[in-house]
N, C-alpha and C. Protein backbone atom coordinates (compact mmCIF):
# COMPACT_ATOMS: atom_id res chain seq x y z
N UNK A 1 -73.34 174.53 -68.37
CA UNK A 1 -72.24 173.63 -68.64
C UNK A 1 -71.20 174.35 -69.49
N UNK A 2 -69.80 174.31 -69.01
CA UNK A 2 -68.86 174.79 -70.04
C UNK A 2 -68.62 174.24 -71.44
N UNK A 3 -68.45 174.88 -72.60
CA UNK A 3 -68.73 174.68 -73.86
C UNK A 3 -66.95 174.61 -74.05
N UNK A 4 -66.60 172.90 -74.16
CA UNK A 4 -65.15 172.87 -74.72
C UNK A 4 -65.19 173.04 -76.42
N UNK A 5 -64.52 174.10 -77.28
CA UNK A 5 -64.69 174.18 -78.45
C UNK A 5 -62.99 173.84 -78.72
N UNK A 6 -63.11 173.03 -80.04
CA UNK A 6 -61.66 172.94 -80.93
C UNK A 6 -61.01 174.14 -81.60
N UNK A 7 -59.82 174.03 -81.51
CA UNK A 7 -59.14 175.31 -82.43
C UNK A 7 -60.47 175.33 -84.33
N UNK A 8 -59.94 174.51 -84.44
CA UNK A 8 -60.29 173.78 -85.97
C UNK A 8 -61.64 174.42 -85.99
N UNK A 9 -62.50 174.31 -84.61
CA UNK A 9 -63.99 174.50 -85.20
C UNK A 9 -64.67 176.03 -84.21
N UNK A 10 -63.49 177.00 -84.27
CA UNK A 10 -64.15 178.50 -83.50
C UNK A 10 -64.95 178.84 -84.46
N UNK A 11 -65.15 178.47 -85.59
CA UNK A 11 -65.91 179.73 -86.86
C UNK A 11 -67.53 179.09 -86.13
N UNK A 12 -67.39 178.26 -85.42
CA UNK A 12 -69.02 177.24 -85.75
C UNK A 12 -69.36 178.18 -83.95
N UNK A 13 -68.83 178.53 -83.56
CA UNK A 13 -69.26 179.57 -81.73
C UNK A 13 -69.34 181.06 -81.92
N UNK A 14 -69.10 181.59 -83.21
CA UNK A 14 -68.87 182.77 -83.44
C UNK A 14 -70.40 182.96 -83.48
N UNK A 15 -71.13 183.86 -82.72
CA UNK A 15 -72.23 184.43 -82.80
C UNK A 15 -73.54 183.97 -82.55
N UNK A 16 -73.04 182.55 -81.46
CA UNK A 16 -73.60 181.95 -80.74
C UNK A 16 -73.57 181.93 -79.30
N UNK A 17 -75.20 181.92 -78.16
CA UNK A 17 -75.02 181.83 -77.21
C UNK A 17 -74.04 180.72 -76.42
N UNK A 18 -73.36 181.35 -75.53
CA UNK A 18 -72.17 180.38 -75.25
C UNK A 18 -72.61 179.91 -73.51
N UNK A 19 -73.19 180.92 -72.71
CA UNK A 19 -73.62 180.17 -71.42
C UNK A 19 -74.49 181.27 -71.16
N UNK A 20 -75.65 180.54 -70.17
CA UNK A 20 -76.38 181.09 -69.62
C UNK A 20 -76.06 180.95 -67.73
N UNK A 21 -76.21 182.17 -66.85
CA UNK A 21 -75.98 181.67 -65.31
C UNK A 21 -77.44 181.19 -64.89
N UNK A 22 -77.02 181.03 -63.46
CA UNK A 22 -78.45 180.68 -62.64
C UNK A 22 -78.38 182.06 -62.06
N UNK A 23 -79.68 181.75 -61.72
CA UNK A 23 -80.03 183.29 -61.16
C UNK A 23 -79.24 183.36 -59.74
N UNK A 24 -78.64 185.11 -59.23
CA UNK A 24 -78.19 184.82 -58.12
C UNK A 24 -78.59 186.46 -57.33
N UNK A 25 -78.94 186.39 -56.00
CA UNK A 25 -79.43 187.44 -55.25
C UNK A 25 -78.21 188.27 -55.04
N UNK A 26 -78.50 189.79 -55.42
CA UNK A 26 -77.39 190.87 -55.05
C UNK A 26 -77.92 191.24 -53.91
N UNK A 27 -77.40 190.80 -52.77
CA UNK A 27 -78.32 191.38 -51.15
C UNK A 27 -76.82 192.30 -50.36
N UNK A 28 -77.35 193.18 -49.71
CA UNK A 28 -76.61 194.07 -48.61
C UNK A 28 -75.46 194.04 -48.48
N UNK A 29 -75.43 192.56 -47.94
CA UNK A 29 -74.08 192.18 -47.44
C UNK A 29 -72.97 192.27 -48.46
N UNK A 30 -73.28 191.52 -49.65
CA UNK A 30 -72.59 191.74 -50.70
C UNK A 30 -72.02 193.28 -51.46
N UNK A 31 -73.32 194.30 -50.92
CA UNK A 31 -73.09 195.31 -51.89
C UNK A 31 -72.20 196.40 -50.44
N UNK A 32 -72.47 195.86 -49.22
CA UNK A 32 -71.66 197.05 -48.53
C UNK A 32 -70.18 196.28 -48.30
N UNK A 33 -70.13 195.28 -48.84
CA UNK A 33 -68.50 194.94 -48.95
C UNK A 33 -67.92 195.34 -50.08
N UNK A 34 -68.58 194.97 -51.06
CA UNK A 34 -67.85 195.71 -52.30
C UNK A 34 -67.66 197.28 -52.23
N UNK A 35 -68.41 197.99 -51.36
CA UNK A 35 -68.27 199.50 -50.88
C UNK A 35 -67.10 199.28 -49.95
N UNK A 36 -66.14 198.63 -49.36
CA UNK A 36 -65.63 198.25 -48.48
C UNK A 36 -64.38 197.91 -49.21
N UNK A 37 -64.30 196.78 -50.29
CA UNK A 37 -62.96 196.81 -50.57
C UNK A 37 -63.02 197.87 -52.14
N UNK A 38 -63.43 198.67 -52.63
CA UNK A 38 -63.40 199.66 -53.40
C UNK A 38 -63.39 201.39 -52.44
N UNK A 39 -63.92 201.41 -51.53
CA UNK A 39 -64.08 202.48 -50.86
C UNK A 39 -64.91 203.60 -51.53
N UNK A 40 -65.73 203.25 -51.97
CA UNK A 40 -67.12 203.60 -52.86
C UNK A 40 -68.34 203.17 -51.99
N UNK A 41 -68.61 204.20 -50.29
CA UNK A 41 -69.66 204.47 -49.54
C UNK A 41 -70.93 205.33 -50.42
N UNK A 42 -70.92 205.56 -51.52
CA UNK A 42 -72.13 206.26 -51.60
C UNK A 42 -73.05 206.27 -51.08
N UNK A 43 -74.37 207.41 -50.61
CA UNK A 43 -75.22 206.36 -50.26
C UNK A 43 -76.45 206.15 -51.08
N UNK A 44 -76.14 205.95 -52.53
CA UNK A 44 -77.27 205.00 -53.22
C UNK A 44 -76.89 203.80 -52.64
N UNK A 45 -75.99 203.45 -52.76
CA UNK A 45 -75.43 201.61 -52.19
C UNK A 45 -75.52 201.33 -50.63
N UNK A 46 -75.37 202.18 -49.89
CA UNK A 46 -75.23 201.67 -48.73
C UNK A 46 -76.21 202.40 -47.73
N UNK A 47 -76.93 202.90 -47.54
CA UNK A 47 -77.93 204.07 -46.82
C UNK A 47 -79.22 203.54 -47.47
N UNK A 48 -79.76 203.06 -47.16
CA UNK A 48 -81.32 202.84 -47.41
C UNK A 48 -82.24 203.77 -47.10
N UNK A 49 -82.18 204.52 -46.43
CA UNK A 49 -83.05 205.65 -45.64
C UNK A 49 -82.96 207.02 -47.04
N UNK A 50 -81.21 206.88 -46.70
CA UNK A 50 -81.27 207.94 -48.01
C UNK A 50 -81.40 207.49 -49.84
N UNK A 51 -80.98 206.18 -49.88
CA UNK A 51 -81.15 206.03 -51.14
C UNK A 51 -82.93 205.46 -51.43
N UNK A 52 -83.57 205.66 -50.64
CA UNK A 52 -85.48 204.66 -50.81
C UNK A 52 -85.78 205.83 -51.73
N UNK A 53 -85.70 207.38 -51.33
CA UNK A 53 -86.59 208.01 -51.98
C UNK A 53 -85.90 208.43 -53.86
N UNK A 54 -85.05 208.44 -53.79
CA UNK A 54 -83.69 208.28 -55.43
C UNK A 54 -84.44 207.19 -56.00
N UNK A 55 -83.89 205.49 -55.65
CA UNK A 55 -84.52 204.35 -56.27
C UNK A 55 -85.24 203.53 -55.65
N UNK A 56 -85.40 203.70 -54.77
CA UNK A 56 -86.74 202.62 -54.12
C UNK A 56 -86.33 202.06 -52.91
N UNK A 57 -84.88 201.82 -53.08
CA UNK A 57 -83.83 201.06 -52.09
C UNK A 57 -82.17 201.26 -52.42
N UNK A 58 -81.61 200.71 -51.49
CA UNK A 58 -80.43 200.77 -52.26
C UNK A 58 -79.82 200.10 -53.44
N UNK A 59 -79.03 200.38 -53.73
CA UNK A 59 -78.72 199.61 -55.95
C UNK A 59 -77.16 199.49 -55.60
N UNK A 60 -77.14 198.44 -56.07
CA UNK A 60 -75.31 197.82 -56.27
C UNK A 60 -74.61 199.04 -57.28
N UNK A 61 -73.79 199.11 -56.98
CA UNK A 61 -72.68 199.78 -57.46
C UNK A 61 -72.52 198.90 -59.03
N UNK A 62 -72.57 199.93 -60.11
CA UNK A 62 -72.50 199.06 -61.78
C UNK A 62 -70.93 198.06 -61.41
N UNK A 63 -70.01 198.84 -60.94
CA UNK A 63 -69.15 197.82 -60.56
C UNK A 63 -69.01 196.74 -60.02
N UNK A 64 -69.92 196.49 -59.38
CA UNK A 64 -69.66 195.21 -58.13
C UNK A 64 -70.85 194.16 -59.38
N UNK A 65 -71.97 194.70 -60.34
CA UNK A 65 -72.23 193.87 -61.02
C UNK A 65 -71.33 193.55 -62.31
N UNK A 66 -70.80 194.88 -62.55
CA UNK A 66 -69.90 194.04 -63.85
C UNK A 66 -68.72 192.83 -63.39
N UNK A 67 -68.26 193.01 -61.98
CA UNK A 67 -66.90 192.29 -61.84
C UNK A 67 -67.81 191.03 -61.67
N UNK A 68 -68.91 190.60 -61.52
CA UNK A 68 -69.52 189.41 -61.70
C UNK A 68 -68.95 188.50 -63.13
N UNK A 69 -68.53 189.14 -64.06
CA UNK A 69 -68.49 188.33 -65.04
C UNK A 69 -67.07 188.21 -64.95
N UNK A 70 -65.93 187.81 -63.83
CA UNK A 70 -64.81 187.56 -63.78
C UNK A 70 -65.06 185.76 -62.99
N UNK A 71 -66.40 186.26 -61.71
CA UNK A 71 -66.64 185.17 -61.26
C UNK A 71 -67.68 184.32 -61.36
N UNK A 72 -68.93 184.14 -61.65
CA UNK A 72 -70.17 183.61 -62.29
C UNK A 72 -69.71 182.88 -63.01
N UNK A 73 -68.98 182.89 -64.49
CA UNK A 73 -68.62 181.70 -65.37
C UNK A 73 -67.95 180.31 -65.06
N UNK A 74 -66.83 180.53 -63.84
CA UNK A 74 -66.36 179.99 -63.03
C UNK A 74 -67.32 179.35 -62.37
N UNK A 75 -67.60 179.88 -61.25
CA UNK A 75 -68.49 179.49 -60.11
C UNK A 75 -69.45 178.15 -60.93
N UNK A 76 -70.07 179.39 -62.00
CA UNK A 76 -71.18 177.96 -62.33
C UNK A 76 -70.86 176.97 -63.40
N UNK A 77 -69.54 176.94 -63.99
CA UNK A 77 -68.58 176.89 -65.30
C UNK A 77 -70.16 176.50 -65.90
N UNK A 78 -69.87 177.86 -66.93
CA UNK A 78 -70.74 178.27 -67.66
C UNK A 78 -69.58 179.07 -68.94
N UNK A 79 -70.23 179.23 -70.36
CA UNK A 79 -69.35 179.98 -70.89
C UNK A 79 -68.86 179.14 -71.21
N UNK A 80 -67.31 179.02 -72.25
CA UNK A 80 -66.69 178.31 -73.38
C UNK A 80 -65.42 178.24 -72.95
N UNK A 81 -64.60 177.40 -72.97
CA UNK A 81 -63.19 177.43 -73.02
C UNK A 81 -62.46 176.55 -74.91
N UNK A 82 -61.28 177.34 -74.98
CA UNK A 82 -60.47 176.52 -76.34
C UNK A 82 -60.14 175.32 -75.53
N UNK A 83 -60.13 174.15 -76.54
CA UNK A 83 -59.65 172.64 -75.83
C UNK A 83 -58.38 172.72 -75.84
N UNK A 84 -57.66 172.58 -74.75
CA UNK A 84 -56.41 171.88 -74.67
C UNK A 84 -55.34 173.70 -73.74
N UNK A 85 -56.98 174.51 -73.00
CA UNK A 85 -56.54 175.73 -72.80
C UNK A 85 -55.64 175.47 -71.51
N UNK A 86 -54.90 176.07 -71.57
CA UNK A 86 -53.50 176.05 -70.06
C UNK A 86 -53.97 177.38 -69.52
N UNK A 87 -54.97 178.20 -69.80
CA UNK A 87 -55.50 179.57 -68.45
C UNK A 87 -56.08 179.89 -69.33
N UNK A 88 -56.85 181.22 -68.79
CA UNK A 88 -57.61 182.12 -69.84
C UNK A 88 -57.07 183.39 -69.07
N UNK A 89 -57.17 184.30 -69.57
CA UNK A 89 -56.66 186.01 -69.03
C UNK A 89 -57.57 187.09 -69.13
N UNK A 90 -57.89 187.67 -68.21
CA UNK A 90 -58.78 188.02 -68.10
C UNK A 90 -58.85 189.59 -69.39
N UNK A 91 -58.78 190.17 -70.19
CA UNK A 91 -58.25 191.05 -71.20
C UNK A 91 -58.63 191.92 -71.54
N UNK A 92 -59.86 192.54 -70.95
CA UNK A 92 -60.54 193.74 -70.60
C UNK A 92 -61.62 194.00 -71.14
N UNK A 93 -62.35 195.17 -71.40
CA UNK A 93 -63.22 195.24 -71.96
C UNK A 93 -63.64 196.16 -73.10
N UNK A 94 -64.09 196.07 -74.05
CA UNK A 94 -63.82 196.75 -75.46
C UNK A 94 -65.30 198.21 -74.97
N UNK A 95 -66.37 198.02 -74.96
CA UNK A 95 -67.69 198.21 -74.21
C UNK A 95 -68.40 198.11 -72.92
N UNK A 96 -68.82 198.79 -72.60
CA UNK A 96 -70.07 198.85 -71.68
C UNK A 96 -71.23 199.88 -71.07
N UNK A 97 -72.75 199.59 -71.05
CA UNK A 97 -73.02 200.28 -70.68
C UNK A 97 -74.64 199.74 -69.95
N UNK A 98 -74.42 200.90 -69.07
CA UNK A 98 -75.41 200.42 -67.99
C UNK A 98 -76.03 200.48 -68.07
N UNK A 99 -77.32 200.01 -68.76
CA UNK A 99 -78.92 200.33 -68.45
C UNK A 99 -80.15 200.26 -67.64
N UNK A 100 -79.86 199.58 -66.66
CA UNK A 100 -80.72 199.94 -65.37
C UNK A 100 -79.90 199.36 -64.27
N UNK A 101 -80.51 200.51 -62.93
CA UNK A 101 -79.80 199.92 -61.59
C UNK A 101 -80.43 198.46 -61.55
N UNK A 102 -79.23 198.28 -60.38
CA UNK A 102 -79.41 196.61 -60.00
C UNK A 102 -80.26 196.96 -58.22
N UNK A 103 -81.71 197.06 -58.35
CA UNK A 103 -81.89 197.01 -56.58
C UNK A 103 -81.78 196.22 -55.89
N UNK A 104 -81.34 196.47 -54.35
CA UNK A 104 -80.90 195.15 -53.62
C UNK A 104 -81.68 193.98 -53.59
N UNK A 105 -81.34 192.83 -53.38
CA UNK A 105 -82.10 191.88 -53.27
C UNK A 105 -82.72 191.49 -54.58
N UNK A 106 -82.13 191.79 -55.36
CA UNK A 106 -82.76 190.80 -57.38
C UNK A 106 -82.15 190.08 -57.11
N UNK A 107 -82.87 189.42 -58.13
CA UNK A 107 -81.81 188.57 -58.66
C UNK A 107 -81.59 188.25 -59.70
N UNK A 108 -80.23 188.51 -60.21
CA UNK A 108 -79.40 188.70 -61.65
C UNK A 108 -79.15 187.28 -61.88
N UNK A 109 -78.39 187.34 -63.47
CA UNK A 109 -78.19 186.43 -64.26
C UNK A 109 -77.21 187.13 -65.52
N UNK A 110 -76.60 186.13 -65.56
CA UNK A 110 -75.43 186.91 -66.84
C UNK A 110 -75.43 185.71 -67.97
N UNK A 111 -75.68 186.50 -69.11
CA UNK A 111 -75.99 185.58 -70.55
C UNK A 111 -74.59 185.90 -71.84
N UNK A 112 -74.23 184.81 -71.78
CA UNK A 112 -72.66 185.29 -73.04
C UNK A 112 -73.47 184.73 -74.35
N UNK A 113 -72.41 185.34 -75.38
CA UNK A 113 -72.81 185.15 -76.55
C UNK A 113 -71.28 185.10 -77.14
N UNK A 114 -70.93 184.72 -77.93
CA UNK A 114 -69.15 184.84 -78.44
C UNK A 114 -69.59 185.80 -79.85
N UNK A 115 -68.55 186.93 -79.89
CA UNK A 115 -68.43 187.28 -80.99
C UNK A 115 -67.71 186.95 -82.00
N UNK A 116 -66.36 186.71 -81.59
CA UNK A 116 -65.25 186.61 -82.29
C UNK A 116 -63.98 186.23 -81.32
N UNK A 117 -63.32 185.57 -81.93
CA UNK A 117 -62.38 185.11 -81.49
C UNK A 117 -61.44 184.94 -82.80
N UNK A 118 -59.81 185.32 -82.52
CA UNK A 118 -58.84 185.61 -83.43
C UNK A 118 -57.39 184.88 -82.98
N UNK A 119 -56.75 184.17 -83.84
CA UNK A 119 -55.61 183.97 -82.74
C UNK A 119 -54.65 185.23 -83.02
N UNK A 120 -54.22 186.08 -82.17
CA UNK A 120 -52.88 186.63 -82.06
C UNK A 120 -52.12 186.21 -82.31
N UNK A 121 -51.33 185.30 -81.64
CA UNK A 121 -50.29 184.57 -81.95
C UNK A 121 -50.41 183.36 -81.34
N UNK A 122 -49.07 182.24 -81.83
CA UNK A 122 -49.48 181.18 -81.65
C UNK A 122 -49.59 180.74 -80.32
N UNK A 123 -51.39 179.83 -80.39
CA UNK A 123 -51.25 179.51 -79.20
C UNK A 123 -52.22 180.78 -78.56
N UNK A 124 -51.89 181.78 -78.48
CA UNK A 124 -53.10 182.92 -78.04
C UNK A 124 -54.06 183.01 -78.36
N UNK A 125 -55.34 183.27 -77.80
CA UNK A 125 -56.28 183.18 -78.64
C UNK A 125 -56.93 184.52 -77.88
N UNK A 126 -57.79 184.88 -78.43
CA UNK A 126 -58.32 186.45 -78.28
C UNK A 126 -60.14 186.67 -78.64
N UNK A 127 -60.44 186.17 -77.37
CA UNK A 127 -62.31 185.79 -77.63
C UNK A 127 -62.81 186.85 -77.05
N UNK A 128 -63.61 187.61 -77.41
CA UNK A 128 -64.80 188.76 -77.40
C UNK A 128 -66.21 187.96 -77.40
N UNK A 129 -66.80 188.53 -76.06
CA UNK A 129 -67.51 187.82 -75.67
C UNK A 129 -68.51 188.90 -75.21
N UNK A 130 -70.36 189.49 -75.74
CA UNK A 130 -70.98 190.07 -75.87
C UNK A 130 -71.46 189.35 -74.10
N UNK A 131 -71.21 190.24 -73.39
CA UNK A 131 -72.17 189.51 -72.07
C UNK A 131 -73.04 190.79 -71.39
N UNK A 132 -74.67 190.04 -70.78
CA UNK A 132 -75.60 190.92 -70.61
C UNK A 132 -75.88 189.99 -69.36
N UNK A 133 -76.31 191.62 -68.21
CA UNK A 133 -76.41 190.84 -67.08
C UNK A 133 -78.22 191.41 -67.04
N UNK A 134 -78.79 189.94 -66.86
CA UNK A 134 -80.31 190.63 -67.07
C UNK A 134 -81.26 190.54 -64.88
N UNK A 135 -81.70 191.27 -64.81
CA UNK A 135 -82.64 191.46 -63.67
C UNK A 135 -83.63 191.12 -63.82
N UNK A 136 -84.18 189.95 -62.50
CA UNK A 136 -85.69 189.64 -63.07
C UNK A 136 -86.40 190.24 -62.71
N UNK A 137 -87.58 190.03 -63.94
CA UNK A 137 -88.93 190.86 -63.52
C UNK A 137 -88.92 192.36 -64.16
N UNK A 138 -87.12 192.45 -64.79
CA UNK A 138 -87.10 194.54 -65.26
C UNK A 138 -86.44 193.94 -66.90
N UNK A 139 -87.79 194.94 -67.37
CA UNK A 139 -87.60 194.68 -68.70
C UNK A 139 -86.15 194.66 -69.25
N UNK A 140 -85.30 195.82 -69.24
CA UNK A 140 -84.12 196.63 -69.78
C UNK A 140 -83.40 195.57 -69.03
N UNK A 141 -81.68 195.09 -69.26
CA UNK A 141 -80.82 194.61 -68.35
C UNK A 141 -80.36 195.29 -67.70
N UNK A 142 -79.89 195.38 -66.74
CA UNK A 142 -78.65 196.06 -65.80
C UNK A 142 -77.46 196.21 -66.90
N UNK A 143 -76.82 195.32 -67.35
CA UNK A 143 -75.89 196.15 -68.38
C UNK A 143 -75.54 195.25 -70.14
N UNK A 144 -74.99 195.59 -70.56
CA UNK A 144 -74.20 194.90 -71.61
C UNK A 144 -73.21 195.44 -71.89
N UNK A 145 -71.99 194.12 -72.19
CA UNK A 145 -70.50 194.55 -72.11
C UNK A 145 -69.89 193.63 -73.31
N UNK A 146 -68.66 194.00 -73.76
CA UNK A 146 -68.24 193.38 -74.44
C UNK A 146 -66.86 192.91 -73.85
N UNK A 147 -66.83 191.88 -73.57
CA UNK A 147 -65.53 191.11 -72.72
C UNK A 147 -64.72 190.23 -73.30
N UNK A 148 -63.22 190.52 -73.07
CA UNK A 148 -62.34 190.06 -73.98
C UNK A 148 -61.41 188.86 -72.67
N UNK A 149 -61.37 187.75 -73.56
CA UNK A 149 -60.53 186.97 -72.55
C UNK A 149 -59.41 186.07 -73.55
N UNK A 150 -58.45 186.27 -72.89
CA UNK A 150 -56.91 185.63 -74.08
C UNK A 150 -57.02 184.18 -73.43
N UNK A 151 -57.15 183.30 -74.16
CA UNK A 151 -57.05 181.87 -73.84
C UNK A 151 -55.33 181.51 -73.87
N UNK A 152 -54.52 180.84 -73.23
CA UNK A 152 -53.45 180.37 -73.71
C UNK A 152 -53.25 178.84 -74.12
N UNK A 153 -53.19 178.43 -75.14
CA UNK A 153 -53.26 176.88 -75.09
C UNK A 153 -52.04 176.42 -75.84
């Protein structure tokens, strides 16, 4: 469920989990399109024959799992919005790093946490958001990032 927070009360989300996803399958289809509109054929991602004996099978591209956290929060509105927000912007990322492949057919899950949030200026707001995309069943996550999104309200 999306977490509507007040200007007045960001100090009380600072360093709290903010959404959890549902789990969702990274399968084939998904990972040889994202090879498709990036033009990133490797063949860990797309060759099974050649990528089985490397990792077991083929593994999503770290990209096609990080851009998950542009759409997952959405999809499942999950994650926090400021009340009275007119967009959020998407504002890049301060961190990241990958700690285990994603093999085809898991299924992932992405967990936020808010670090901080500052207003810039008025009306802007500037939330850093600790997000970890975890794989089931593998100890380590696939990654953790630190994601910045400008609220405008």
């Amino acid at each position: 469920m999306l977490k509507v927070v007040k200007t007045s009360e960001i100090e009380s989300v600072i360093g709290t989990e903010v959404g959890v996803s549902d789990w969702i399958v990274i399968d084939q289809e998904r990972i040889d399109k994202f090879a498709d509109a990036t033009m990133d054929h490797q063949f860990i991602h797309i060759d099974p024959e050649q990528a089985t004996p490397v990792f077991g099978s083929t593994i999503a591209h770290g990209f096609l799992s990080l851009s998950l956290i542009a759409g997952i929060p959405f999809e499942q509105e999950i994650g926090m919005v400021l009340e009275g927000t007119k967009m959020g912007l998407n504002y890049g990322l301060d961190k990241v790093r990958f700690l285990s492949p994603v093999p085809v057919n898991s299924e992932v899950r992405i967990i936020m946490k808010c670090m901080d949030i500052n207003e810039k200026n008025p009306g802007q707001y500037l939330a850093k958001f600790e997000v970890t995309m975890e794989i089931k069943g593998v100890e380590k996550p696939a990654y953790v990032a630190e994601a910045l999104t400008m609220f405008i309200v």
